[in-house]
PDB file of N, CA and C in Angstrom:
ATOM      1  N   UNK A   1       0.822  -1.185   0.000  1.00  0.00           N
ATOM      2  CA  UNK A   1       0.000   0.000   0.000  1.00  0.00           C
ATOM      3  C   UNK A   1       0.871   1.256   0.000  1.00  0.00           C
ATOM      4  N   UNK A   2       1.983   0.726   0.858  1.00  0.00           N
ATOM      5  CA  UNK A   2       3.027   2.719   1.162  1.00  0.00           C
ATOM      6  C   UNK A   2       3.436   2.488  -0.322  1.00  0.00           C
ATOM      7  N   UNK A   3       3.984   1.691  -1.043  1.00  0.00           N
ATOM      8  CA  UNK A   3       4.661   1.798  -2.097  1.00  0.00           C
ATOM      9  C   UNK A   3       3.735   2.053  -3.249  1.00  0.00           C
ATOM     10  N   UNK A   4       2.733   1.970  -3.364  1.00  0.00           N
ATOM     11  CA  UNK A   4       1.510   2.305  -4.273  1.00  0.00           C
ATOM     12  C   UNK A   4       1.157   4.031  -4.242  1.00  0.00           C
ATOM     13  N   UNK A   5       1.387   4.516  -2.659  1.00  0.00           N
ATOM     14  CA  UNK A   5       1.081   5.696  -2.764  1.00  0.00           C
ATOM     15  C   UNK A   5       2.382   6.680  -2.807  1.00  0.00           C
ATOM     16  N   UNK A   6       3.581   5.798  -2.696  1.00  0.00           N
ATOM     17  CA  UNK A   6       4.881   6.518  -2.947  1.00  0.00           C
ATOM     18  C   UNK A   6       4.717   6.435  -4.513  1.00  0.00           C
ATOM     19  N   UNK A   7       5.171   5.259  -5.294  1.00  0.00           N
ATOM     20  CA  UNK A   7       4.443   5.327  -7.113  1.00  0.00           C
ATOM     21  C   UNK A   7       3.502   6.807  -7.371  1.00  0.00           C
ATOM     22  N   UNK A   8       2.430   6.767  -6.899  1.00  0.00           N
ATOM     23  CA  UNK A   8       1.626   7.673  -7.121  1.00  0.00           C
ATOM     24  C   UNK A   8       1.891   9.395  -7.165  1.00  0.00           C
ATOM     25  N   UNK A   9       2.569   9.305  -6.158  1.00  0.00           N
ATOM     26  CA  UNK A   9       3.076  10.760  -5.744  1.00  0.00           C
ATOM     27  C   UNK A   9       3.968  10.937  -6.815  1.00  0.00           C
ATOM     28  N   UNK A  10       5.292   9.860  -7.299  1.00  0.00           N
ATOM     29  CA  UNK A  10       6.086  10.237  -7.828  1.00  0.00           C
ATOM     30  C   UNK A  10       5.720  11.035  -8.696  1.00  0.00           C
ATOM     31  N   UNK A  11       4.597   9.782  -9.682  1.00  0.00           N
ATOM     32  CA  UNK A  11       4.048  10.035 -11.130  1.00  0.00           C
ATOM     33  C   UNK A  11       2.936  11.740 -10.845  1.00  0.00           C
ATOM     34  N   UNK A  12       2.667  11.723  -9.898  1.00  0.00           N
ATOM     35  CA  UNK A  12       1.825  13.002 -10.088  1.00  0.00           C
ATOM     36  C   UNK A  12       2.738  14.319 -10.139  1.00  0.00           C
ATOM     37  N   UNK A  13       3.915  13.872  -9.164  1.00  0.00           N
ATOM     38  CA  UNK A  13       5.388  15.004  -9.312  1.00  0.00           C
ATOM     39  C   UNK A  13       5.665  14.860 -10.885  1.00  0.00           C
ATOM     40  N   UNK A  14       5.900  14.351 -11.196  1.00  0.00           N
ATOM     41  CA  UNK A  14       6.221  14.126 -12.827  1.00  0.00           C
ATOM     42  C   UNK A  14       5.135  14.606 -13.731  1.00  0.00           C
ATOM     43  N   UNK A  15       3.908  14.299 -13.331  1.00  0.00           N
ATOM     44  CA  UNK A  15       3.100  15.029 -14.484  1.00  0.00           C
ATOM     45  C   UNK A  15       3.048  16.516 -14.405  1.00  0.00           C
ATOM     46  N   UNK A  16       2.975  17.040 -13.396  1.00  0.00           N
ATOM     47  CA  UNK A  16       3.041  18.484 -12.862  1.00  0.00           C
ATOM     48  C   UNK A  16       4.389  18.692 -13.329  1.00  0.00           C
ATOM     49  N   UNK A  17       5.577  18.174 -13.376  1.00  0.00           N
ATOM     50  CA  UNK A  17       6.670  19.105 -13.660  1.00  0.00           C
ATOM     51  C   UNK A  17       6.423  19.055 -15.698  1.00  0.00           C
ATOM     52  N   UNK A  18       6.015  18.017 -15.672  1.00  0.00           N
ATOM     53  CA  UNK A  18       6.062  17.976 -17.653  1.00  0.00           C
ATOM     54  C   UNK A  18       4.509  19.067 -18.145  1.00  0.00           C
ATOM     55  N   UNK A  19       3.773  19.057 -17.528  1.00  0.00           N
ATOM     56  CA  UNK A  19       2.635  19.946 -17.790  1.00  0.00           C
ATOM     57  C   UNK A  19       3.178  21.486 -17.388  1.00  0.00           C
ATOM     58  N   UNK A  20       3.658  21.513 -16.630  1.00  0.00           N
ATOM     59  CA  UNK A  20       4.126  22.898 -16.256  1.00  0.00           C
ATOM     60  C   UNK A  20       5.384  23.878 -16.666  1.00  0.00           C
ATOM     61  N   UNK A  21       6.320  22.886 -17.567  1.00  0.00           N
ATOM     62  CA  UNK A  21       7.343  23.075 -18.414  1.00  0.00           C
ATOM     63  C   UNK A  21       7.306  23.342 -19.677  1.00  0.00           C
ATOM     64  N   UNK A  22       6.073  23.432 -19.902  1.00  0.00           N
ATOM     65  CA  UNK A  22       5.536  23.927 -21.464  1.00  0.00           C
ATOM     66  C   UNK A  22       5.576  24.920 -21.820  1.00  0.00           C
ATOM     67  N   UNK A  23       6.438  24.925 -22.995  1.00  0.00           N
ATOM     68  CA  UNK A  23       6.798  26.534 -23.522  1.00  0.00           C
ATOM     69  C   UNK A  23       5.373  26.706 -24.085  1.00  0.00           C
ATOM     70  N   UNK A  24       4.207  26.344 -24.193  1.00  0.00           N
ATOM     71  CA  UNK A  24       3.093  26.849 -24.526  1.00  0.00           C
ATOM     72  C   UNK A  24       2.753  28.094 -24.011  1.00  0.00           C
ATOM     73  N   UNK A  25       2.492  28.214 -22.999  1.00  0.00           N
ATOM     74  CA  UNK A  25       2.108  29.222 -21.915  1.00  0.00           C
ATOM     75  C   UNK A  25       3.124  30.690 -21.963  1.00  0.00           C
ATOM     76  N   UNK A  26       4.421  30.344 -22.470  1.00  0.00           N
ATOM     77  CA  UNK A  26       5.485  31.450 -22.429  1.00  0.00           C
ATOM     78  C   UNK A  26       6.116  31.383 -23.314  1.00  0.00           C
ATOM     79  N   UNK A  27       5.400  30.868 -24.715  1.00  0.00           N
ATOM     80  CA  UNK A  27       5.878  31.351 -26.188  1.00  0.00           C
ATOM     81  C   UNK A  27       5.581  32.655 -26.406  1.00  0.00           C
ATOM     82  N   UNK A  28       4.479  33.271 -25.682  1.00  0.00           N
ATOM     83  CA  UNK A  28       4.251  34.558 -26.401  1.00  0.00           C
ATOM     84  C   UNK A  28       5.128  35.676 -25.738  1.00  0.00           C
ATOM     85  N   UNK A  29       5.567  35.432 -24.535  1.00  0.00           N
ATOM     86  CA  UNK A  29       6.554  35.933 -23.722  1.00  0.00           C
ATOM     87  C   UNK A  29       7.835  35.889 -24.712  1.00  0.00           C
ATOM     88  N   UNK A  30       8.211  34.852 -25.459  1.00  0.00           N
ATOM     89  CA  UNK A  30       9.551  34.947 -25.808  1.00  0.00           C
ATOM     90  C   UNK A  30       9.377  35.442 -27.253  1.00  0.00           C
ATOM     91  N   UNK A  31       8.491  35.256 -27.966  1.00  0.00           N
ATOM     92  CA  UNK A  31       8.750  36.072 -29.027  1.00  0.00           C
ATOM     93  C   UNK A  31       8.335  37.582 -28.853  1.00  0.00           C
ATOM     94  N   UNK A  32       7.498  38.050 -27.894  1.00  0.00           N
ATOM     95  CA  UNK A  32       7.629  39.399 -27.812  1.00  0.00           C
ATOM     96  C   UNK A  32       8.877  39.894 -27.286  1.00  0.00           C
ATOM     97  N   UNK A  33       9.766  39.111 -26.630  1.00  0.00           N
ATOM     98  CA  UNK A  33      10.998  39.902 -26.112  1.00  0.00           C
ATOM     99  C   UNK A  33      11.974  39.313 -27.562  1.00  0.00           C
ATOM    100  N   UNK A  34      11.804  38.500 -27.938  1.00  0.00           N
ATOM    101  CA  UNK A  34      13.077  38.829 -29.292  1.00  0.00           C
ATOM    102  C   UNK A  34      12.480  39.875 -30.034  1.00  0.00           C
ATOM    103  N   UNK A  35      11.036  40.130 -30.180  1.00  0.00           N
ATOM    104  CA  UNK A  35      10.570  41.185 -31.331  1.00  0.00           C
ATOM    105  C   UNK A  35      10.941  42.460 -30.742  1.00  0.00           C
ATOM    106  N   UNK A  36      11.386  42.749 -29.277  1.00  0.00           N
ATOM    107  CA  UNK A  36      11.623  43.468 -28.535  1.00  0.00           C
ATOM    108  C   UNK A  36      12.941  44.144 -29.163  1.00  0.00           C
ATOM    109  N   UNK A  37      13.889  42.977 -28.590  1.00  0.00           N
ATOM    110  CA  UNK A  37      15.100  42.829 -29.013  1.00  0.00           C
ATOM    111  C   UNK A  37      15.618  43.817 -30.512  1.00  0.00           C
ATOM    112  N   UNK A  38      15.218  42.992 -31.048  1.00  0.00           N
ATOM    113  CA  UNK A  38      15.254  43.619 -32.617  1.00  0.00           C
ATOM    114  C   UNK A  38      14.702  44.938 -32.718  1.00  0.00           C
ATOM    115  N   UNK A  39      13.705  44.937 -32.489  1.00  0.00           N
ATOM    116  CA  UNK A  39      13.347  46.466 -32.519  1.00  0.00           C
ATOM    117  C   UNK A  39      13.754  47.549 -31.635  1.00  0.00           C
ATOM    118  N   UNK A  40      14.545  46.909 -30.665  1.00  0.00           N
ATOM    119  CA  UNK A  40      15.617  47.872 -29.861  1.00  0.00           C
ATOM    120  C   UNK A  40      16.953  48.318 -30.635  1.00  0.00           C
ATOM    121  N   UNK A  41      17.359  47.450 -31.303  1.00  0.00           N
ATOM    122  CA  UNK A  41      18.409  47.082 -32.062  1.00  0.00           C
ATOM    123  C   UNK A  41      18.627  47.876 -33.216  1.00  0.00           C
ATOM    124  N   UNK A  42      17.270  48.135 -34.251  1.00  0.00           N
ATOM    125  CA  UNK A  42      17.067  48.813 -34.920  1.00  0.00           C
ATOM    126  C   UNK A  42      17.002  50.118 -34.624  1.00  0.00           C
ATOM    127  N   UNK A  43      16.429  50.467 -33.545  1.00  0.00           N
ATOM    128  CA  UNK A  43      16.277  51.707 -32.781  1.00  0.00           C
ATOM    129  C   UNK A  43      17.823  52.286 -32.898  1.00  0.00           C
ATOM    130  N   UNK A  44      18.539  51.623 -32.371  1.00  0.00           N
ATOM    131  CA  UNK A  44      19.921  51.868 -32.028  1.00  0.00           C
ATOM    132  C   UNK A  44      20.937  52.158 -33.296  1.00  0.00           C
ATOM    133  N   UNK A  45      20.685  51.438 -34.107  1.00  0.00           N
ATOM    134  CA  UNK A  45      20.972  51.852 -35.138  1.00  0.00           C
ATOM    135  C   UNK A  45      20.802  53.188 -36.407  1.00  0.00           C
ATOM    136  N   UNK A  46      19.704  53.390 -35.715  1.00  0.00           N
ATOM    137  CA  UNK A  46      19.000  54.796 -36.159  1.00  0.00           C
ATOM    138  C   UNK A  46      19.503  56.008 -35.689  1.00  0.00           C
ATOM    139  N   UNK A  47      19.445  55.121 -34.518  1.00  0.00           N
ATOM    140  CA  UNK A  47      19.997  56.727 -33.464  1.00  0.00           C
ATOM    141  C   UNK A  47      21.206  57.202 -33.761  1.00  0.00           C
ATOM    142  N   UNK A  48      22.112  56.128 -34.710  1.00  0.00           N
ATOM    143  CA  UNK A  48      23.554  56.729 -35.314  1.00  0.00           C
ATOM    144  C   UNK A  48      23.444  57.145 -36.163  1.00  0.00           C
ATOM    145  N   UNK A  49      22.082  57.014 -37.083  1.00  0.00           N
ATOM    146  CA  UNK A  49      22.049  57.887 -38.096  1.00  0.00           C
ATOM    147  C   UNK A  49      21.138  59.450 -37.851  1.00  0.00           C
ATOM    148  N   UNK A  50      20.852  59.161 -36.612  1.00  0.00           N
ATOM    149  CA  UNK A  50      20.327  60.446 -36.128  1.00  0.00           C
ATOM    150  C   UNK A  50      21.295  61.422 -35.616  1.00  0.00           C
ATOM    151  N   UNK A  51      22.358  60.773 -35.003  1.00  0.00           N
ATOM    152  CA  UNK A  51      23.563  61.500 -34.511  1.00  0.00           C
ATOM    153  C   UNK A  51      24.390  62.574 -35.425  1.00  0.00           C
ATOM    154  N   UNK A  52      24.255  61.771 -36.354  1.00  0.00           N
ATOM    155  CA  UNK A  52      25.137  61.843 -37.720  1.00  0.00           C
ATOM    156  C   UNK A  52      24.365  63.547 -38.335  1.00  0.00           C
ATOM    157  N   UNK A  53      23.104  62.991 -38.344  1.00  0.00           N
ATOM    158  CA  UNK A  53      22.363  64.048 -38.735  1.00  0.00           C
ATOM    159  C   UNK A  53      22.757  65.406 -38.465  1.00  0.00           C
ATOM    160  N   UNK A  54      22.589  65.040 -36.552  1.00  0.00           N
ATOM    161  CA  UNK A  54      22.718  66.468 -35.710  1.00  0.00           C
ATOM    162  C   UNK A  54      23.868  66.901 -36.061  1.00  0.00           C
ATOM    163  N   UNK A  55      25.151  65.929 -35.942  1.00  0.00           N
ATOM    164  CA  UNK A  55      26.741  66.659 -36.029  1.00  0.00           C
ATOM    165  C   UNK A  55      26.398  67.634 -37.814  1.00  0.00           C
ATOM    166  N   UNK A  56      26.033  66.681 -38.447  1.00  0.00           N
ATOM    167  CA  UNK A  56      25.947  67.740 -39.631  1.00  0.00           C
ATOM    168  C   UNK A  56      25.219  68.861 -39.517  1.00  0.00           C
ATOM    169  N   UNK A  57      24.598  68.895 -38.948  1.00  0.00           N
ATOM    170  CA  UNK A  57      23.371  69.947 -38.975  1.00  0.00           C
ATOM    171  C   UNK A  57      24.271  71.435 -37.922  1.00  0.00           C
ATOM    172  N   UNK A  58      24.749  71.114 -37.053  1.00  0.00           N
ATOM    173  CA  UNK A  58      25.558  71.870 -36.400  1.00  0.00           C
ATOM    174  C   UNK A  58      26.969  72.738 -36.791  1.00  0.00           C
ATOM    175  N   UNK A  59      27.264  71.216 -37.860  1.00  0.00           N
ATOM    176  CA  UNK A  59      28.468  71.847 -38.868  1.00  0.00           C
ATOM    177  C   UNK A  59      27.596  72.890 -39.907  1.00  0.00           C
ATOM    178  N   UNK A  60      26.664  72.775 -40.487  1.00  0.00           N
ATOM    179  CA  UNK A  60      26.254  73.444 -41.315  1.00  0.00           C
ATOM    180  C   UNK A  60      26.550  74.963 -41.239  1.00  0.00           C
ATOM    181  N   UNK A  61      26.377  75.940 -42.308  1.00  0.00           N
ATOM    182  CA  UNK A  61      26.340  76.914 -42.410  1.00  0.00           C
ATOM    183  C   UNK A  61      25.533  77.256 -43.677  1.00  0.00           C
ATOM    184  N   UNK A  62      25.446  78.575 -43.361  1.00  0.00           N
ATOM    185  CA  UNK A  62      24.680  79.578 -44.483  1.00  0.00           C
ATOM    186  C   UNK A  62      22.755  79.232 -44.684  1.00  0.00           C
ATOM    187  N   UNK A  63      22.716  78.715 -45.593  1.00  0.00           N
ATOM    188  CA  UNK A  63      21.075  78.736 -46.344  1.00  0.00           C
ATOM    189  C   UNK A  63      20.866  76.971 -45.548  1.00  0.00           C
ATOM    190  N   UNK A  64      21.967  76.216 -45.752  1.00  0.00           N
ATOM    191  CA  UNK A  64      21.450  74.921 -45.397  1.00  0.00           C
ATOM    192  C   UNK A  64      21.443  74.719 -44.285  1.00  0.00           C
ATOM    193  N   UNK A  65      21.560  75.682 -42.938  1.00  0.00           N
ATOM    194  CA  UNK A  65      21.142  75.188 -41.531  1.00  0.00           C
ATOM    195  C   UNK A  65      20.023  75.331 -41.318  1.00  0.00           C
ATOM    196  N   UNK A  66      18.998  76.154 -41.471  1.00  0.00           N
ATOM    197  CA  UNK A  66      18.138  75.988 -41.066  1.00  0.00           C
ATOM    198  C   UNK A  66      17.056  75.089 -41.282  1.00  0.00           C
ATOM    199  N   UNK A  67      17.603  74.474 -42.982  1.00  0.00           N
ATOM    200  CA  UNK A  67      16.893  73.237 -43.697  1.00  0.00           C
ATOM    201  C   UNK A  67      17.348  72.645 -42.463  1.00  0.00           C
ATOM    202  N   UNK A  68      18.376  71.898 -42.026  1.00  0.00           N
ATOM    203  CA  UNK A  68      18.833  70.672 -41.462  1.00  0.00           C
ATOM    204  C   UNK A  68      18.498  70.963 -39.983  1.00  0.00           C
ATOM    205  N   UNK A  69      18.238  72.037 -39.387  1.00  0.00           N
ATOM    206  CA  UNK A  69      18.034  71.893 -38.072  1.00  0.00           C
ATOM    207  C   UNK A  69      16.177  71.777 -37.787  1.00  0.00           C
ATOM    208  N   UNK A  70      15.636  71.966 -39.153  1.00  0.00           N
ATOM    209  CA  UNK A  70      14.161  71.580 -39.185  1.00  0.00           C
ATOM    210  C   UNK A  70      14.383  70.489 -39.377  1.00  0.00           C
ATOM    211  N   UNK A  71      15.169  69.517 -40.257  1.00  0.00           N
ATOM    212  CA  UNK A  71      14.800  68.384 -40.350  1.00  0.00           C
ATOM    213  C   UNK A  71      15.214  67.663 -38.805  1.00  0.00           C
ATOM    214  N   UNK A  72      16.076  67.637 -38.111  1.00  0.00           N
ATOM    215  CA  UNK A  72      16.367  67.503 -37.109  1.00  0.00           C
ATOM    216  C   UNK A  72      15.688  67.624 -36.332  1.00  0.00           C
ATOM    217  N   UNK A  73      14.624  68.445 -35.852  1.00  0.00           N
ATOM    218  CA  UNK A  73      13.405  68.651 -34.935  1.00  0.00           C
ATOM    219  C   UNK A  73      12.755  67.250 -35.816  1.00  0.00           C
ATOM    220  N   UNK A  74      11.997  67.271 -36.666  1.00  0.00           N
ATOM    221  CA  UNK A  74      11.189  66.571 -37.190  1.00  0.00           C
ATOM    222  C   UNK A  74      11.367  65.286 -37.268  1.00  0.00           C
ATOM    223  N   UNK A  75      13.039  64.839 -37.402  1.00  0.00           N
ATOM    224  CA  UNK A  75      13.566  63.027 -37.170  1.00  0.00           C
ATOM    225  C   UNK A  75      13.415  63.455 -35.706  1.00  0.00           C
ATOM    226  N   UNK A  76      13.576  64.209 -34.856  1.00  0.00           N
ATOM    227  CA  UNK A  76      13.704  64.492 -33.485  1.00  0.00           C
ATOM    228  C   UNK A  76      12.296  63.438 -33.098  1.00  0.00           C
ATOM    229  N   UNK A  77      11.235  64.328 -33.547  1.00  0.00           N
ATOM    230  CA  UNK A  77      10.157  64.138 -32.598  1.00  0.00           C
ATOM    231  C   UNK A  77       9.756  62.262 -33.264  1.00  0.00           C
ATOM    232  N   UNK A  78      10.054  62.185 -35.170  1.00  0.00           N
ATOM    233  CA  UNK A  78       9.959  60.422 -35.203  1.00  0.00           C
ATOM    234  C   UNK A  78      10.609  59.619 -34.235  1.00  0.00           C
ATOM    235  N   UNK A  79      11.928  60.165 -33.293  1.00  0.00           N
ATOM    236  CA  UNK A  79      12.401  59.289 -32.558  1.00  0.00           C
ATOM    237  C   UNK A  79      11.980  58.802 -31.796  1.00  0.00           C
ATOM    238  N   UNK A  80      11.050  59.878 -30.835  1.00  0.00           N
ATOM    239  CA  UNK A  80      10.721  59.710 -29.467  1.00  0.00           C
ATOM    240  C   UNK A  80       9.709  58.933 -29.844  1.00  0.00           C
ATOM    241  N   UNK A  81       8.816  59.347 -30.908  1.00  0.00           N
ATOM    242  CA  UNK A  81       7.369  58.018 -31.122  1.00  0.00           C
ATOM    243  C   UNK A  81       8.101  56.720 -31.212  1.00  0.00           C
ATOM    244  N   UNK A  82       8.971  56.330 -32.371  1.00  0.00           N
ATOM    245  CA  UNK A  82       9.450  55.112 -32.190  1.00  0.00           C
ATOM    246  C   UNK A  82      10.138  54.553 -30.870  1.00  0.00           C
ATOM    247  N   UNK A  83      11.285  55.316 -30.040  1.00  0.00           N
ATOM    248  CA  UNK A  83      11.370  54.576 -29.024  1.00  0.00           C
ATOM    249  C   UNK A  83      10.082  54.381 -28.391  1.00  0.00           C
ATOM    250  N   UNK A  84       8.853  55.067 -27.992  1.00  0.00           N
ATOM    251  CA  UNK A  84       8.128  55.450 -26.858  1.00  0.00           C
ATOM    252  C   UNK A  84       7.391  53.353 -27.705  1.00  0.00           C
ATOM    253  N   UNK A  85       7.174  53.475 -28.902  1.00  0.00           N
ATOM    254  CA  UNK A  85       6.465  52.194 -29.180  1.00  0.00           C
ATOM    255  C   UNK A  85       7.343  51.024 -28.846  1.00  0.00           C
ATOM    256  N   UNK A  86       8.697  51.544 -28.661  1.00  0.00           N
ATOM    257  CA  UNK A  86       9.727  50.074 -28.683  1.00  0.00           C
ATOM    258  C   UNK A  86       9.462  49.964 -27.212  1.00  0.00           C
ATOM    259  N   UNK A  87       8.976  50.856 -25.919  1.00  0.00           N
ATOM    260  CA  UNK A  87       8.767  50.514 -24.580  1.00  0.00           C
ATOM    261  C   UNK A  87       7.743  49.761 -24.411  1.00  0.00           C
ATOM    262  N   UNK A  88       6.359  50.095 -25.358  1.00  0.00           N
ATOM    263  CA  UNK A  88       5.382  49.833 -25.293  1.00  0.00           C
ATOM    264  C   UNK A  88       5.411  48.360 -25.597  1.00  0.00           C
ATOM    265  N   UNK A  89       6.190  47.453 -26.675  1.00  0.00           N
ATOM    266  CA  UNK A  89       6.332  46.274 -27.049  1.00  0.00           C
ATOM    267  C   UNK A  89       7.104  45.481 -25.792  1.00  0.00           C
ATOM    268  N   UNK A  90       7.606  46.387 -25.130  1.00  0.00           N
ATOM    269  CA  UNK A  90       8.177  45.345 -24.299  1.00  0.00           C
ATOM    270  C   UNK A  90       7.506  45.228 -22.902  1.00  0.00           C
ATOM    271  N   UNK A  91       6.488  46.026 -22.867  1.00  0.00           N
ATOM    272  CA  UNK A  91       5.878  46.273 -21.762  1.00  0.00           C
ATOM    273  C   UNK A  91       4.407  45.312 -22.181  1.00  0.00           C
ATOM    274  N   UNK A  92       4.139  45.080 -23.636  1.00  0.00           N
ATOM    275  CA  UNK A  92       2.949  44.709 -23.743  1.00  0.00           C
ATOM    276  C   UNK A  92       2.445  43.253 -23.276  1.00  0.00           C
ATOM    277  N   UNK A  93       1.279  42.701 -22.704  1.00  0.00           N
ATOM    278  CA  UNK A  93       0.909  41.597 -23.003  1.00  0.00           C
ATOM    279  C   UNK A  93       1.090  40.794 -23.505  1.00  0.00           C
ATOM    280  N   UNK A  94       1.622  39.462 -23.011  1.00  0.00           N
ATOM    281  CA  UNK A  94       1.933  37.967 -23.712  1.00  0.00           C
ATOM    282  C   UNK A  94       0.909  37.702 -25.074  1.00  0.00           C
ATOM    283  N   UNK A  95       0.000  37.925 -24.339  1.00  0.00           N
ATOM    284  CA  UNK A  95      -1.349  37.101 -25.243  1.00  0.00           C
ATOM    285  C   UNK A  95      -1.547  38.706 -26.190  1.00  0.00           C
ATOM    286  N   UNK A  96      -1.193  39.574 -26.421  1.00  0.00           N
ATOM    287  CA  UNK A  96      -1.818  40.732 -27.064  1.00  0.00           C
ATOM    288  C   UNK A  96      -0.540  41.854 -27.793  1.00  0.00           C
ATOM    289  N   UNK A  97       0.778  41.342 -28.020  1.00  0.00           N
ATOM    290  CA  UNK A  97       2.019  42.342 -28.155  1.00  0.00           C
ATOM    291  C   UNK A  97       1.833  42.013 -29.706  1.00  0.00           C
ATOM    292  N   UNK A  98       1.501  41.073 -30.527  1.00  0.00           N
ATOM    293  CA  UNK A  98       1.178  41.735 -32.313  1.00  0.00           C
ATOM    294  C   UNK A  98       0.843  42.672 -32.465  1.00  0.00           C
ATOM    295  N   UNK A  99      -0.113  43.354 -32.204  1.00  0.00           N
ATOM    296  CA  UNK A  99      -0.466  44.827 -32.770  1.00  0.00           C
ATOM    297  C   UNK A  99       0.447  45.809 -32.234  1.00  0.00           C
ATOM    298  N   UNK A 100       0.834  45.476 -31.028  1.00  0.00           N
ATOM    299  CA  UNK A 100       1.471  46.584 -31.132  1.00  0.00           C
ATOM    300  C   UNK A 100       2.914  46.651 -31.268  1.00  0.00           C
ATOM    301  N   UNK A 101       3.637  45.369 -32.057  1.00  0.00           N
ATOM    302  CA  UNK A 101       4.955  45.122 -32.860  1.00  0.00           C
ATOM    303  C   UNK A 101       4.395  45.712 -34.088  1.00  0.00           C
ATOM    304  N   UNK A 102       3.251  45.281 -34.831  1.00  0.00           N
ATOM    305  CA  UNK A 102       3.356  46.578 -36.121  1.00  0.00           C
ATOM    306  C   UNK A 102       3.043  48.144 -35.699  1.00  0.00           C
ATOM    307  N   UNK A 103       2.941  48.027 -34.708  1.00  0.00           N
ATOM    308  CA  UNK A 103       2.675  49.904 -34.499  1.00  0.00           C
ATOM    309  C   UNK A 103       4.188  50.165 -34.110  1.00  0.00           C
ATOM    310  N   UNK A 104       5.079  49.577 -33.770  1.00  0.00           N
ATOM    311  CA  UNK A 104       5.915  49.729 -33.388  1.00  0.00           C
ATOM    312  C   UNK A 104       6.970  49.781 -34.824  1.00  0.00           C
ATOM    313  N   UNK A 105       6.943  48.827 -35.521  1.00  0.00           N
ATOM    314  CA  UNK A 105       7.817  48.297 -36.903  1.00  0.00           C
ATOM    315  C   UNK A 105       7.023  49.788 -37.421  1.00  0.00           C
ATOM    316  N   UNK A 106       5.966  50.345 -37.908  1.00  0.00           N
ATOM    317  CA  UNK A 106       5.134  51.543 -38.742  1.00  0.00           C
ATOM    318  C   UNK A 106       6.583  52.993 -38.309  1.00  0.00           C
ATOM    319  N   UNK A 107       6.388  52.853 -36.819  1.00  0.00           N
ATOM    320  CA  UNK A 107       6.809  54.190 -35.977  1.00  0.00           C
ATOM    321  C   UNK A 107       8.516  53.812 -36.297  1.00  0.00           C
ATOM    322  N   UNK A 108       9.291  52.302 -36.458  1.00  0.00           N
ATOM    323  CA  UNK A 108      10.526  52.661 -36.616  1.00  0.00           C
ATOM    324  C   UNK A 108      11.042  52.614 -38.445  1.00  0.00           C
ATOM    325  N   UNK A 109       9.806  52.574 -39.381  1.00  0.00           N
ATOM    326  CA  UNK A 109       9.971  52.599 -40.558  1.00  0.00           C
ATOM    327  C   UNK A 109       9.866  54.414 -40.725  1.00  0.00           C
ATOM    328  N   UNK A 110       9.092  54.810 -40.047  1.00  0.00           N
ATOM    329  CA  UNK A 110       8.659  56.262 -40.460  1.00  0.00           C
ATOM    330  C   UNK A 110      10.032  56.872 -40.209  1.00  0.00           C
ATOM    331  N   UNK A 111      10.862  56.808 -38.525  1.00  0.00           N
ATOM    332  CA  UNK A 111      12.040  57.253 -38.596  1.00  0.00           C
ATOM    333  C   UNK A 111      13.141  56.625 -39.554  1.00  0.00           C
ATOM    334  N   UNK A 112      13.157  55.543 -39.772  1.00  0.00           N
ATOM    335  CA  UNK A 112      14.068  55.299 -41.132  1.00  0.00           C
ATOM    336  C   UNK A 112      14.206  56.266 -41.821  1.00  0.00           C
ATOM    337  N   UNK A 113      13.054  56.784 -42.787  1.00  0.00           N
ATOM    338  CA  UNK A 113      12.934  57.402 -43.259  1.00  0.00           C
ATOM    339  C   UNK A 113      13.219  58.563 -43.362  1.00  0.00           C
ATOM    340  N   UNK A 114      12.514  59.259 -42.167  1.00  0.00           N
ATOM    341  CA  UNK A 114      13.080  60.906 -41.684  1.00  0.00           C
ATOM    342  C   UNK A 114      14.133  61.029 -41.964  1.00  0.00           C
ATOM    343  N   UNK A 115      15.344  59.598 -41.253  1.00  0.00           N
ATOM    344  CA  UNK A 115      16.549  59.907 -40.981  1.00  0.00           C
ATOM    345  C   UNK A 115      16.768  59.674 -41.946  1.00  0.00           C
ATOM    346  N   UNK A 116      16.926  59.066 -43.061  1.00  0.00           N
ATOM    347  CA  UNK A 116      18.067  59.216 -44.298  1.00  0.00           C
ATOM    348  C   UNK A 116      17.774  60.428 -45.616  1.00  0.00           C
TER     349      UNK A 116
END
């Protein structure tokens, strides 16, 4: 009888650890933090071409500074939307961070753009 209910326990320890080890439950956890990832990544990469921008824009003189220090406000303010969406992806919901990885991919395509 003890050894029937020692068996028992084992196998119920065992089903609980194999039911509960399922990347089911925390797949959506891990691809929102690689989509995270990447879109941090990209971010970062931007931001050197945003840098780039400013140093030029500072070097500038004559008729073309004030072009470049408008454009500079204007990649300025695409930045802050795209980072502010790259927080938002990593902050979002397991079960609900798709929509807002394309609002996020929209906001770091728009600064692409600005910036080159």
């Amino acid at each position: 009888m003890l050894r029937t209910c020692v068996l028992c326990c084992a196998m119920t320890g065992a089903v609980g650890l194999v039911v509960g080890c399922t990347p089911g439950s925390s797949s959506g956890v891990g691809k929102r933090d690689e989509a995270a990832k990447a879109a941090k990544v990209t971010l970062d990469n931007l931001d050197k071409q945003f840098a780039a921008l400013k140093e030029r824009a500072d070097k500038a003189a004559g008729d073309e500074k004030p072009k470049l220090e408008a454009k500079v406000k204007e990649v300025g303010a695409k930045r802050d939307a795209a980072a502010k969406k790259v927080e938002e992806l990593k902050a979002a919901p397991p079960d609900k961070w798709e929509p807002v990885k394309k609002d996020a991919d929209h906001a770091l395509e728009e600064f692409k753009k600005a910036v080159e």
